[in-house]
PDB file of N, CA and C in Angstrom:
ATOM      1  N   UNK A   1    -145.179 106.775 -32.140  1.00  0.00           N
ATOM      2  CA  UNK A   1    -145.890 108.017 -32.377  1.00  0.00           C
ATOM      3  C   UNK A   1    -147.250 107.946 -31.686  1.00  0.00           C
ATOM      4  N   UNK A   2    -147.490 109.236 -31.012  1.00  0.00           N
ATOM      5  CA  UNK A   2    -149.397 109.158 -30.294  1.00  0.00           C
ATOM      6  C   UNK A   2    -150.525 109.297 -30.970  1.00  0.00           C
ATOM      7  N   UNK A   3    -150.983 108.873 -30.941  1.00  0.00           N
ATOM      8  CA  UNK A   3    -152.394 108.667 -31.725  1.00  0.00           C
ATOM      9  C   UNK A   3    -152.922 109.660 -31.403  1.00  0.00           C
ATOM     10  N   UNK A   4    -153.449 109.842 -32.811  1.00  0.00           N
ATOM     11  CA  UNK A   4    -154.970 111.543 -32.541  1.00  0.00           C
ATOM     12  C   UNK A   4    -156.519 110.908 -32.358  1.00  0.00           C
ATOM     13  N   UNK A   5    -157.218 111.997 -31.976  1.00  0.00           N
ATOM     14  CA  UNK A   5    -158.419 111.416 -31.481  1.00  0.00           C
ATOM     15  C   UNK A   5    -159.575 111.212 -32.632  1.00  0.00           C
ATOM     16  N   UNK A   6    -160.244 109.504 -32.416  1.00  0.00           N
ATOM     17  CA  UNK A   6    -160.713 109.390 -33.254  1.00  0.00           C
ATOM     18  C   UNK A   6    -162.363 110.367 -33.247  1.00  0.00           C
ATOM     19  N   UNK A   7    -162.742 109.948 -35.058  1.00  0.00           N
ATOM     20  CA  UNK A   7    -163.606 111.119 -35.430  1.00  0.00           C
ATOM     21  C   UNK A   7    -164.962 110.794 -34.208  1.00  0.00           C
ATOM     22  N   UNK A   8    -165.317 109.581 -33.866  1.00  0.00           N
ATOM     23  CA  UNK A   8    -166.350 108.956 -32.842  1.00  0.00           C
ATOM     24  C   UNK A   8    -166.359 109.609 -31.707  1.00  0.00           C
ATOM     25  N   UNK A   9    -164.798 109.442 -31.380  1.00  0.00           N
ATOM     26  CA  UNK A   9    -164.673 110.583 -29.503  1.00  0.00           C
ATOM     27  C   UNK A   9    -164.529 111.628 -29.897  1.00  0.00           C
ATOM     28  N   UNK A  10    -164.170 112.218 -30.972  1.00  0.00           N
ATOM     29  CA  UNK A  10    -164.431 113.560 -30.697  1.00  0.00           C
ATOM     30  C   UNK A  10    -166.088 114.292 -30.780  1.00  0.00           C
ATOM     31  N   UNK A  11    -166.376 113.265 -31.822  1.00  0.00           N
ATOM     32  CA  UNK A  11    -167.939 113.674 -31.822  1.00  0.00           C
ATOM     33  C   UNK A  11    -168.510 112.998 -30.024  1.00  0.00           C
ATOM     34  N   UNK A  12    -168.397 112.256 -29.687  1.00  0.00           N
ATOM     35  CA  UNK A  12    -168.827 111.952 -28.143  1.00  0.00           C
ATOM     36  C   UNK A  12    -167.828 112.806 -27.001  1.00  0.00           C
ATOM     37  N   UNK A  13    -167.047 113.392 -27.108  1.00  0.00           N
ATOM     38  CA  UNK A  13    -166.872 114.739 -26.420  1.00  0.00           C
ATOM     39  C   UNK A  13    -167.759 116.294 -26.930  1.00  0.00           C
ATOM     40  N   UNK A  14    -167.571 116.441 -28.105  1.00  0.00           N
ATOM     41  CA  UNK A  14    -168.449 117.252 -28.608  1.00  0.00           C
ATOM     42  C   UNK A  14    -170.279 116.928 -28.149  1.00  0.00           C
ATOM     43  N   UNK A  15    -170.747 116.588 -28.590  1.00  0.00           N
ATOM     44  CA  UNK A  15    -172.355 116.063 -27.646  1.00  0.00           C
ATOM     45  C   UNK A  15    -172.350 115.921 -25.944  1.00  0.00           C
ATOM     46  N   UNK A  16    -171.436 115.959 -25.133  1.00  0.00           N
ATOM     47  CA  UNK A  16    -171.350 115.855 -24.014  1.00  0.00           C
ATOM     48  C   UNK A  16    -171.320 117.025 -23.456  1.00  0.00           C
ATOM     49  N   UNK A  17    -172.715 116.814 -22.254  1.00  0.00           N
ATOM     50  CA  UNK A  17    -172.222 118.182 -21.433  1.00  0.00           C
ATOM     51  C   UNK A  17    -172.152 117.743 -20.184  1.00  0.00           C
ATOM     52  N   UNK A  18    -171.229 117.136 -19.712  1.00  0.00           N
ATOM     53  CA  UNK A  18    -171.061 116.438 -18.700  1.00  0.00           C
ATOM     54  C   UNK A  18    -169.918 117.508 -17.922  1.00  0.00           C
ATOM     55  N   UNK A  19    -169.942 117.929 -16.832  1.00  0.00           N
ATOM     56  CA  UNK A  19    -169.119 118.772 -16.379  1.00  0.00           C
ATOM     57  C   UNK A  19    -167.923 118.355 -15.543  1.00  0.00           C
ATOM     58  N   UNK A  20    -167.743 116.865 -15.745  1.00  0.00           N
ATOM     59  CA  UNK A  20    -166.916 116.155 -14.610  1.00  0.00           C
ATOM     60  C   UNK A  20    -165.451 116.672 -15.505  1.00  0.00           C
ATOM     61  N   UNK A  21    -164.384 116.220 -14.325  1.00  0.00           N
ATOM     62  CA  UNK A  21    -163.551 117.259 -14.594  1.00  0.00           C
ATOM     63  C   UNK A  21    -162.117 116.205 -15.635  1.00  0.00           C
ATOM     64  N   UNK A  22    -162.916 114.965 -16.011  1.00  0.00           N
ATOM     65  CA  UNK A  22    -161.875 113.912 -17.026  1.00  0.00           C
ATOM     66  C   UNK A  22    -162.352 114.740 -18.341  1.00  0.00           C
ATOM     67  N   UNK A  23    -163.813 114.851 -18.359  1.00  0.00           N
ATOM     68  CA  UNK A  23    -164.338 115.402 -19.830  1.00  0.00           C
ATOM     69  C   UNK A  23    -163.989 116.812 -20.011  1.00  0.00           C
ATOM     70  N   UNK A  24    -164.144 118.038 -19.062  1.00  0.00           N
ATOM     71  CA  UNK A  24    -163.363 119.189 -19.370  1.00  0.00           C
ATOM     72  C   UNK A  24    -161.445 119.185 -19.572  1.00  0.00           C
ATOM     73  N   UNK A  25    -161.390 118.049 -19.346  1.00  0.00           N
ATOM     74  CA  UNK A  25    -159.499 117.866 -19.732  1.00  0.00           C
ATOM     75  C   UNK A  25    -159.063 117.463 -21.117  1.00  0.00           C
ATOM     76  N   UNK A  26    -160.235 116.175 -21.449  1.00  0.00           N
ATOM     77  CA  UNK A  26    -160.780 116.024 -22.627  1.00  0.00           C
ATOM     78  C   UNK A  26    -161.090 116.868 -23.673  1.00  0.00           C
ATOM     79  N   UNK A  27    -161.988 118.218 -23.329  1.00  0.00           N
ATOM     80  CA  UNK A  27    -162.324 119.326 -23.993  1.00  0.00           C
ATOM     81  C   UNK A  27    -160.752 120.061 -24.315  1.00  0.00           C
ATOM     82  N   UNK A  28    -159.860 120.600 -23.307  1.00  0.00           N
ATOM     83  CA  UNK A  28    -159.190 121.203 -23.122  1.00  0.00           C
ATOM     84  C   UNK A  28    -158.029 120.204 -24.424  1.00  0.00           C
ATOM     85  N   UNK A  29    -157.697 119.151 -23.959  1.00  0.00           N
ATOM     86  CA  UNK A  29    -156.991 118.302 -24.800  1.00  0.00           C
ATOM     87  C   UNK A  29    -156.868 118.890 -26.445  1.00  0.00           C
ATOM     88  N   UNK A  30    -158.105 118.361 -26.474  1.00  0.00           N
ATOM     89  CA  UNK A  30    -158.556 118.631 -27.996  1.00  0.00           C
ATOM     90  C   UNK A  30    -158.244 119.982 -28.606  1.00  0.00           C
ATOM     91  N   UNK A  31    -159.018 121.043 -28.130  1.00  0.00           N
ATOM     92  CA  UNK A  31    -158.534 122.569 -28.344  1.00  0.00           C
ATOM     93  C   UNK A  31    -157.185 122.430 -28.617  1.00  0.00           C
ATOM     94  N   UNK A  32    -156.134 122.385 -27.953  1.00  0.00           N
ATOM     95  CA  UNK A  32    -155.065 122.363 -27.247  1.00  0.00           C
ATOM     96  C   UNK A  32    -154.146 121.720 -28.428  1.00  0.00           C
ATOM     97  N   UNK A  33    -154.750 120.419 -29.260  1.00  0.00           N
ATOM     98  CA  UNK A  33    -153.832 119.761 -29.757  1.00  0.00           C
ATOM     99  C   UNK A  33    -152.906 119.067 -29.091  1.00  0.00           C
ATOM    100  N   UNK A  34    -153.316 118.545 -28.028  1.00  0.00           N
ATOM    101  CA  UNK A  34    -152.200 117.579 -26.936  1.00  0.00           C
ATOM    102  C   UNK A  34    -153.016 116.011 -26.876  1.00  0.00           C
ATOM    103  N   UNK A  35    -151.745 115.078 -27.269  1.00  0.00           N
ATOM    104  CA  UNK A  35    -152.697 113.764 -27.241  1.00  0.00           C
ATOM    105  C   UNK A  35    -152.411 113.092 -25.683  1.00  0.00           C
ATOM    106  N   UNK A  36    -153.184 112.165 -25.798  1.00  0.00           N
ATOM    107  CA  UNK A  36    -153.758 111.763 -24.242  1.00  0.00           C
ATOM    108  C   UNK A  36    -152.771 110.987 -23.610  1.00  0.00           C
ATOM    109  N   UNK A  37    -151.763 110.400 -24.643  1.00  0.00           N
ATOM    110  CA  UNK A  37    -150.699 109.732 -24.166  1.00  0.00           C
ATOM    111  C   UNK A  37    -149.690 110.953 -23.613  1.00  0.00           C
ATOM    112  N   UNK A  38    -149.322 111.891 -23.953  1.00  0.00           N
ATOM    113  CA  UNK A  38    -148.548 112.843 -23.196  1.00  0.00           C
ATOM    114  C   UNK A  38    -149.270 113.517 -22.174  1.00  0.00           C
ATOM    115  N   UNK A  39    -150.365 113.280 -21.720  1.00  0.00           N
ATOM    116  CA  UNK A  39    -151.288 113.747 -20.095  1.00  0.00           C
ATOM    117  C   UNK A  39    -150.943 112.836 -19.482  1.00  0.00           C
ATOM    118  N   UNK A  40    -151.150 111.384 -19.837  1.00  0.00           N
ATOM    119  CA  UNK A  40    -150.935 110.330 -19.479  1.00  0.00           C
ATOM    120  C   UNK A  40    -149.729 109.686 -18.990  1.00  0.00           C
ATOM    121  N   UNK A  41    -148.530 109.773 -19.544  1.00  0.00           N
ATOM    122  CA  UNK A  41    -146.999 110.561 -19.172  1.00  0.00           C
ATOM    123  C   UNK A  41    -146.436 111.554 -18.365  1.00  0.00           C
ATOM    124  N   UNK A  42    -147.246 112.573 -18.132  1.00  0.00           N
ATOM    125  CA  UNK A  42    -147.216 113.719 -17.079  1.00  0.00           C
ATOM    126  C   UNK A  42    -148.006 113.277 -15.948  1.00  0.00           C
ATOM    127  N   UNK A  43    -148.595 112.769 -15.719  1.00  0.00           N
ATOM    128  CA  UNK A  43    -149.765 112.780 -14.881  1.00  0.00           C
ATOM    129  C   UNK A  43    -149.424 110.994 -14.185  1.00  0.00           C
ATOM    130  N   UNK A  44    -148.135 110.182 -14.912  1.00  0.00           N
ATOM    131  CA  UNK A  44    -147.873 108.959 -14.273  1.00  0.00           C
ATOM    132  C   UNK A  44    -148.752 108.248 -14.382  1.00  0.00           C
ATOM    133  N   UNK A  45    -149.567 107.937 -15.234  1.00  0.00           N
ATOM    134  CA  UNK A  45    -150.961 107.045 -15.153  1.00  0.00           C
ATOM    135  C   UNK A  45    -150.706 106.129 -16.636  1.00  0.00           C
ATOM    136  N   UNK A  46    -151.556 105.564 -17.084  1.00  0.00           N
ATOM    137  CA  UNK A  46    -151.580 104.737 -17.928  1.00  0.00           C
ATOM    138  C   UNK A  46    -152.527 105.429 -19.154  1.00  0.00           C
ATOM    139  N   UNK A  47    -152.314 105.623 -21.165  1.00  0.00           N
ATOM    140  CA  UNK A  47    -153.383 106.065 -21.521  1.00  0.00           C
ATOM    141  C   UNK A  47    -154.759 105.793 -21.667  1.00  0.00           C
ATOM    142  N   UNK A  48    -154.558 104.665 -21.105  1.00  0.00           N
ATOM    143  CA  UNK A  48    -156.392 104.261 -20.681  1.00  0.00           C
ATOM    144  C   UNK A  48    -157.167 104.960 -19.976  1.00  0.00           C
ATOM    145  N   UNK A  49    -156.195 105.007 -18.584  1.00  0.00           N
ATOM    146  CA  UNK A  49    -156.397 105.596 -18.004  1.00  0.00           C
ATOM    147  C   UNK A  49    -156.703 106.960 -18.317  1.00  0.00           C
ATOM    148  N   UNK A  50    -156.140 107.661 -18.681  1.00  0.00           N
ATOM    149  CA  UNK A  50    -156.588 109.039 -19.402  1.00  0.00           C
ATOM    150  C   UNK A  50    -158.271 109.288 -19.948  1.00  0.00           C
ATOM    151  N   UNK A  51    -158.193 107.799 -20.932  1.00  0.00           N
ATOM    152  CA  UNK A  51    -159.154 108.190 -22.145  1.00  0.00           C
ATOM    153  C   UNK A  51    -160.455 107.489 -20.797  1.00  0.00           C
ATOM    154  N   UNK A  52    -160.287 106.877 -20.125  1.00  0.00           N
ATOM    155  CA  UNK A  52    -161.534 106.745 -19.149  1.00  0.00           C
ATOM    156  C   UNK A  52    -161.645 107.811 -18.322  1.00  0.00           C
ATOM    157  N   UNK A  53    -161.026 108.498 -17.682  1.00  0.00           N
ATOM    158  CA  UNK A  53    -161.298 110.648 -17.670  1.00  0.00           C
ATOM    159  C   UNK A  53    -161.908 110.513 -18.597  1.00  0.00           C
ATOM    160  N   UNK A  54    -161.388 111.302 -19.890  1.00  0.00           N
ATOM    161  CA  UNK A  54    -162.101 111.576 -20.878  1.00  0.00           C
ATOM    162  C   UNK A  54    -163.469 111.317 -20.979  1.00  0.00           C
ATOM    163  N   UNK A  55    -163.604 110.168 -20.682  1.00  0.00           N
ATOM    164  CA  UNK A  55    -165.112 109.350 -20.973  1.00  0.00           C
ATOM    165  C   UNK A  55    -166.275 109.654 -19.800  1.00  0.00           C
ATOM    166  N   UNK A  56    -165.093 110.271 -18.470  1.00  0.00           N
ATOM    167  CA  UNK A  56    -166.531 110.966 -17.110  1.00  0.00           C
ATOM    168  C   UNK A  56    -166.371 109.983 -16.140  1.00  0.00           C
ATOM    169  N   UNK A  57    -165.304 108.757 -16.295  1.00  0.00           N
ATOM    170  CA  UNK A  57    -165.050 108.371 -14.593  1.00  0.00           C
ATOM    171  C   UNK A  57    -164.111 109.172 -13.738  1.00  0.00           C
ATOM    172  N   UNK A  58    -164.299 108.690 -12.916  1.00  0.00           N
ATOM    173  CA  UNK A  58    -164.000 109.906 -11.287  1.00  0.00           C
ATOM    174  C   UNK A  58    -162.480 109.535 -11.328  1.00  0.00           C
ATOM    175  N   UNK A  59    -162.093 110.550 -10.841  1.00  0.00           N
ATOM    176  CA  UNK A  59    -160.540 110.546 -11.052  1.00  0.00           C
ATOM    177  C   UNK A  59    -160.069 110.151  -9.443  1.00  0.00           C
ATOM    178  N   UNK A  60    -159.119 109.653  -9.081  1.00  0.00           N
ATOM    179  CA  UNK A  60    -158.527 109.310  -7.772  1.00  0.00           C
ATOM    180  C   UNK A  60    -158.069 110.656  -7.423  1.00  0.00           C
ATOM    181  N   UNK A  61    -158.372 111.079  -5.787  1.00  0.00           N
ATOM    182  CA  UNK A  61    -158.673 112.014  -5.209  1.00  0.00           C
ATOM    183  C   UNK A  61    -157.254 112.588  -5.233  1.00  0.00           C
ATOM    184  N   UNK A  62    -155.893 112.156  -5.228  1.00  0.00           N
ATOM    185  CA  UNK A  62    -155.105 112.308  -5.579  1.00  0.00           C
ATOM    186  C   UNK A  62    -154.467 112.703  -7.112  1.00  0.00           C
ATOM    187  N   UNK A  63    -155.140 112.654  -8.068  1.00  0.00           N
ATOM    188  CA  UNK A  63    -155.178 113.156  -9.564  1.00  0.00           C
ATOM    189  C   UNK A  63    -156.146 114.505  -9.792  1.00  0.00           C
ATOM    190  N   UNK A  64    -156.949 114.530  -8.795  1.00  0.00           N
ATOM    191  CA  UNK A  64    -158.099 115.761  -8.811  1.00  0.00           C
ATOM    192  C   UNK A  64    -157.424 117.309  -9.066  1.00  0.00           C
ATOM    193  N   UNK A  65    -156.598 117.331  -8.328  1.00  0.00           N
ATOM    194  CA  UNK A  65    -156.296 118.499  -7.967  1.00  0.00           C
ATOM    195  C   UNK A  65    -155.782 119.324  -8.942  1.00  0.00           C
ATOM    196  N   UNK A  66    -154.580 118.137  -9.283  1.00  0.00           N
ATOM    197  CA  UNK A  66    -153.590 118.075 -10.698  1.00  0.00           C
ATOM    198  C   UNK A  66    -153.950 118.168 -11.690  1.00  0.00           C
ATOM    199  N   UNK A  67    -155.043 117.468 -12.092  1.00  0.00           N
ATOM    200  CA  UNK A  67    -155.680 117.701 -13.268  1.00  0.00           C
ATOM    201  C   UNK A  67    -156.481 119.199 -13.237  1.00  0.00           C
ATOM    202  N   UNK A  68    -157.068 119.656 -12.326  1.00  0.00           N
ATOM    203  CA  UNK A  68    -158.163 120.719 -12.623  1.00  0.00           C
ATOM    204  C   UNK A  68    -157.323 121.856 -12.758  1.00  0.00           C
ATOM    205  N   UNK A  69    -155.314 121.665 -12.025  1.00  0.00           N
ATOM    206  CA  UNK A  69    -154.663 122.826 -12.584  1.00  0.00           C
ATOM    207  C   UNK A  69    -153.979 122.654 -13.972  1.00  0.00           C
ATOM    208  N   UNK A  70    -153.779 121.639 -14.244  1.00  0.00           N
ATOM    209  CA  UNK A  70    -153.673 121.129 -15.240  1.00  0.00           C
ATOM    210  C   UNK A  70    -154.700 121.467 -16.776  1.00  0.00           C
ATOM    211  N   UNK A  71    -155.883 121.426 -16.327  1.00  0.00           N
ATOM    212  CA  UNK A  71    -156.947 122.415 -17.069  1.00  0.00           C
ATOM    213  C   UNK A  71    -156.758 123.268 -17.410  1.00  0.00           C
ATOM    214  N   UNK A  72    -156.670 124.406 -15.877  1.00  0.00           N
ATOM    215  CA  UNK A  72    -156.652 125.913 -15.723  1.00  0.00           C
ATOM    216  C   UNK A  72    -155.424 126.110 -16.783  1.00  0.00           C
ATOM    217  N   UNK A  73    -154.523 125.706 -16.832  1.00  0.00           N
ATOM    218  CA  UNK A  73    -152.986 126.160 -17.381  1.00  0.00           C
ATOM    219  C   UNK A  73    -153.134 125.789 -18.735  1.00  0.00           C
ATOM    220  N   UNK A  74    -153.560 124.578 -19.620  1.00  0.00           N
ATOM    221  CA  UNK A  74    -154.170 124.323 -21.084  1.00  0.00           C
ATOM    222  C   UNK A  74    -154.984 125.596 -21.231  1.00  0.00           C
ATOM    223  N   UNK A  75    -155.895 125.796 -21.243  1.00  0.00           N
ATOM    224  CA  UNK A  75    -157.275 126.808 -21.207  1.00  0.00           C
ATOM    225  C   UNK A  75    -156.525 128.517 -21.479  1.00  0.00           C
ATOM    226  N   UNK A  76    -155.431 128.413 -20.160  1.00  0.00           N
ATOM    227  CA  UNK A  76    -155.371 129.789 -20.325  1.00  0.00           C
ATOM    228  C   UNK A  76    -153.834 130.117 -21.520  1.00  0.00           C
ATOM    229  N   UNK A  77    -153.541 128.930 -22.180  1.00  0.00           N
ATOM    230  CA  UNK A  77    -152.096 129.050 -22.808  1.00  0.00           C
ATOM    231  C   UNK A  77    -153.030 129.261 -24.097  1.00  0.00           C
ATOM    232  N   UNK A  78    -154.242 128.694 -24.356  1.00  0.00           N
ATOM    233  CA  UNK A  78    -155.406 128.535 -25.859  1.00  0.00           C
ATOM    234  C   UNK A  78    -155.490 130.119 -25.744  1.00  0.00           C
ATOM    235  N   UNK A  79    -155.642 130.641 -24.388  1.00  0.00           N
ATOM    236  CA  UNK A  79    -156.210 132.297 -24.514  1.00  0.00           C
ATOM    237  C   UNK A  79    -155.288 132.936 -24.632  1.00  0.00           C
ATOM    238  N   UNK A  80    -154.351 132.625 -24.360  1.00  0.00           N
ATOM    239  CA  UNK A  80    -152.937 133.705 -24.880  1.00  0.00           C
ATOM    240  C   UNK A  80    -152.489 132.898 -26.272  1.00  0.00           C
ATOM    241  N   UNK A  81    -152.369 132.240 -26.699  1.00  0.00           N
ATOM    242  CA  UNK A  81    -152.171 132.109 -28.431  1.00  0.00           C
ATOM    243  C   UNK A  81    -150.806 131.160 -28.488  1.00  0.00           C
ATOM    244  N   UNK A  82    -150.445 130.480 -27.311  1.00  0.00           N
ATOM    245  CA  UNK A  82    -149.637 129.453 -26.910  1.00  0.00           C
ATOM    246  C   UNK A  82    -149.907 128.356 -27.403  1.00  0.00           C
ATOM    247  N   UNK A  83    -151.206 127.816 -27.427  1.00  0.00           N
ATOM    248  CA  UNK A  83    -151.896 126.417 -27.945  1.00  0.00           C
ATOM    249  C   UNK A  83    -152.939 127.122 -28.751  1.00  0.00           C
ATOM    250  N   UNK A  84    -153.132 126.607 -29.921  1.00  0.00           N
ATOM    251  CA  UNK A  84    -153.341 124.668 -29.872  1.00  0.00           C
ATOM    252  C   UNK A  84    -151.780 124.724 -30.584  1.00  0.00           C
ATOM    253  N   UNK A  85    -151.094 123.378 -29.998  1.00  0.00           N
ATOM    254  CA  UNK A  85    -149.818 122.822 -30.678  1.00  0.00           C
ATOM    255  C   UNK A  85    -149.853 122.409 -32.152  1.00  0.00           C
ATOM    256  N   UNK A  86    -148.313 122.883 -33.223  1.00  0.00           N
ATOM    257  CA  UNK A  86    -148.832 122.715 -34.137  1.00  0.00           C
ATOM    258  C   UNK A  86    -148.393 121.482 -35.004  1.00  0.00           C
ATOM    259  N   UNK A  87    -147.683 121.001 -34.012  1.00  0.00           N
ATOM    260  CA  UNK A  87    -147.100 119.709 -34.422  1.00  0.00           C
ATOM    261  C   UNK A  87    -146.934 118.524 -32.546  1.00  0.00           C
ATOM    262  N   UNK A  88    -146.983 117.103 -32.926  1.00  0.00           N
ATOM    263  CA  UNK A  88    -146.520 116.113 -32.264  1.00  0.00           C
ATOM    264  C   UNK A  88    -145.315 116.784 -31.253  1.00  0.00           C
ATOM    265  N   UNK A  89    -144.303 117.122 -32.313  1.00  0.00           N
ATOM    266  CA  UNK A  89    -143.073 117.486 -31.291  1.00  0.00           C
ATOM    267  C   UNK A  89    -143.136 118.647 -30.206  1.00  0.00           C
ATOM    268  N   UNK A  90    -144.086 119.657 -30.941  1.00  0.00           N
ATOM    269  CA  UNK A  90    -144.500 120.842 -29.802  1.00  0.00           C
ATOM    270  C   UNK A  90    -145.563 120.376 -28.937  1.00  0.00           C
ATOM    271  N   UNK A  91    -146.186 119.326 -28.922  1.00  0.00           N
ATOM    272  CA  UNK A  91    -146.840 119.495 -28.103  1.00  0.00           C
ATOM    273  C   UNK A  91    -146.284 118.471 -26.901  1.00  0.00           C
ATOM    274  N   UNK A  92    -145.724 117.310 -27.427  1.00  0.00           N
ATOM    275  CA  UNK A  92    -144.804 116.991 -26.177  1.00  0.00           C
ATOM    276  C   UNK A  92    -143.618 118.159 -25.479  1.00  0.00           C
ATOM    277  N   UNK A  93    -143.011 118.848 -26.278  1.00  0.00           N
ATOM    278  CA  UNK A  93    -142.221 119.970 -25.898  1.00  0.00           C
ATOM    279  C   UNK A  93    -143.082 120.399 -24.416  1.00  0.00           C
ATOM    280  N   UNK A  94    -144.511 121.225 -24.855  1.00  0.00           N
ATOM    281  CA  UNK A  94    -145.261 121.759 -24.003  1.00  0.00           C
ATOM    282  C   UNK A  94    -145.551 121.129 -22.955  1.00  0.00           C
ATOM    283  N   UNK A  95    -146.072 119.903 -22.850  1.00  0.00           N
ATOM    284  CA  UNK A  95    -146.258 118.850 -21.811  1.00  0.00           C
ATOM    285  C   UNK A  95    -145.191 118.799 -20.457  1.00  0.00           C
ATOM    286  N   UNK A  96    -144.163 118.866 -21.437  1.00  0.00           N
ATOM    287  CA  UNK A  96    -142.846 118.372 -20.638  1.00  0.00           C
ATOM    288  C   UNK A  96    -142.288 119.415 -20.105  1.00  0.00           C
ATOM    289  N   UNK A  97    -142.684 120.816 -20.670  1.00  0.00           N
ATOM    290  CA  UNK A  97    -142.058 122.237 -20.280  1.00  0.00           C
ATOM    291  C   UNK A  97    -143.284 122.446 -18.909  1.00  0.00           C
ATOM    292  N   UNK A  98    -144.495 122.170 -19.082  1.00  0.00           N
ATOM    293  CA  UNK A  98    -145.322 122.421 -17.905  1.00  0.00           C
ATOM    294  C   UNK A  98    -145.520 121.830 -16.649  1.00  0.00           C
ATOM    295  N   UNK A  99    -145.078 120.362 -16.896  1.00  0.00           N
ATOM    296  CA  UNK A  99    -144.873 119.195 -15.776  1.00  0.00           C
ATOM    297  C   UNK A  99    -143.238 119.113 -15.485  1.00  0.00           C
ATOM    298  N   UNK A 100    -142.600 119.467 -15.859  1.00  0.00           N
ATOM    299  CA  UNK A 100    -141.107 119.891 -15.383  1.00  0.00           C
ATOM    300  C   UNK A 100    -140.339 118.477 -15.578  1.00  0.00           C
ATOM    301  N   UNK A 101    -140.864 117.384 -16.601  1.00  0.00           N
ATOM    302  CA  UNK A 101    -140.286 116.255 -16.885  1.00  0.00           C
ATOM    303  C   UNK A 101    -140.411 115.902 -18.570  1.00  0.00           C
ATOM    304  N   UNK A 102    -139.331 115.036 -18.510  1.00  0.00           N
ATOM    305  CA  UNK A 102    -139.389 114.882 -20.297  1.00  0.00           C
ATOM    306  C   UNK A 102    -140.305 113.940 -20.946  1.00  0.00           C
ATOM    307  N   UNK A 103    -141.177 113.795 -21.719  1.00  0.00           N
ATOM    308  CA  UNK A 103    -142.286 112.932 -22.259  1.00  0.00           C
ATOM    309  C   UNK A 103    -141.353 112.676 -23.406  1.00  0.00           C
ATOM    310  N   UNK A 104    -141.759 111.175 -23.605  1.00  0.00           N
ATOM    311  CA  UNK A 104    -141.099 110.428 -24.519  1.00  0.00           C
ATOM    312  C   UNK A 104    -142.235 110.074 -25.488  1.00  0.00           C
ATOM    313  N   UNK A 105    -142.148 109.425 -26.559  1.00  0.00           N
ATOM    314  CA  UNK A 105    -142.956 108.578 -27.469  1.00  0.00           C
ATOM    315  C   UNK A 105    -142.761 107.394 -27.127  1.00  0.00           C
TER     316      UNK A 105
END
């Protein structure tokens, strides 16, 4: 099962106004109800990897792109009433319906 975000990072995403584009995925995450291990699964990377985005290191110029549509598409599913997910299983559902592959636990 994926772990939810603890009360520390969310308060250190919340205090951050860092505009790099790991911490607005981070932002988006959270809203969203999607944990970092299913970005992390879509996106072929490791969840460390993820949660160091999260944290404002630079993403490989090759993850840039992906991620910032990856944003755009979280962001605008919160504005149509799609997200935030209301369970674990929907939100891998969602993951896997948007990256066109199946996310596992």
């Amino acid at each position: 099962m994926s772990r939810t975000y603890s009360d520390n990072f969310l308060a250190e995403i919340g205090a951050s106004t860092s505009t790099r584009t790991g911490v607005m995925l981070a932002r988006a995450c959270i809203k969203a109800n999607i944990p970092a291990l299913y970005i992390a699964q879509a996106m072929n990377v490791s969840r460390m990897t993820v949660y160091s985005w999260f944290r404002g290191k630079p993403l490989r110029d090759k993850n840039e792109e992906a991620v910032k549509l990856l944003i755009n598409i979280i962001n605008n599913d919160i504005i149509t009433g799609l997200l935030p997910a209301t369970t674990l299983a929907k939100a891998r559902e969602y993951v896997s319906t948007i990256v066109e592959k199946p996310i596992t636990d």
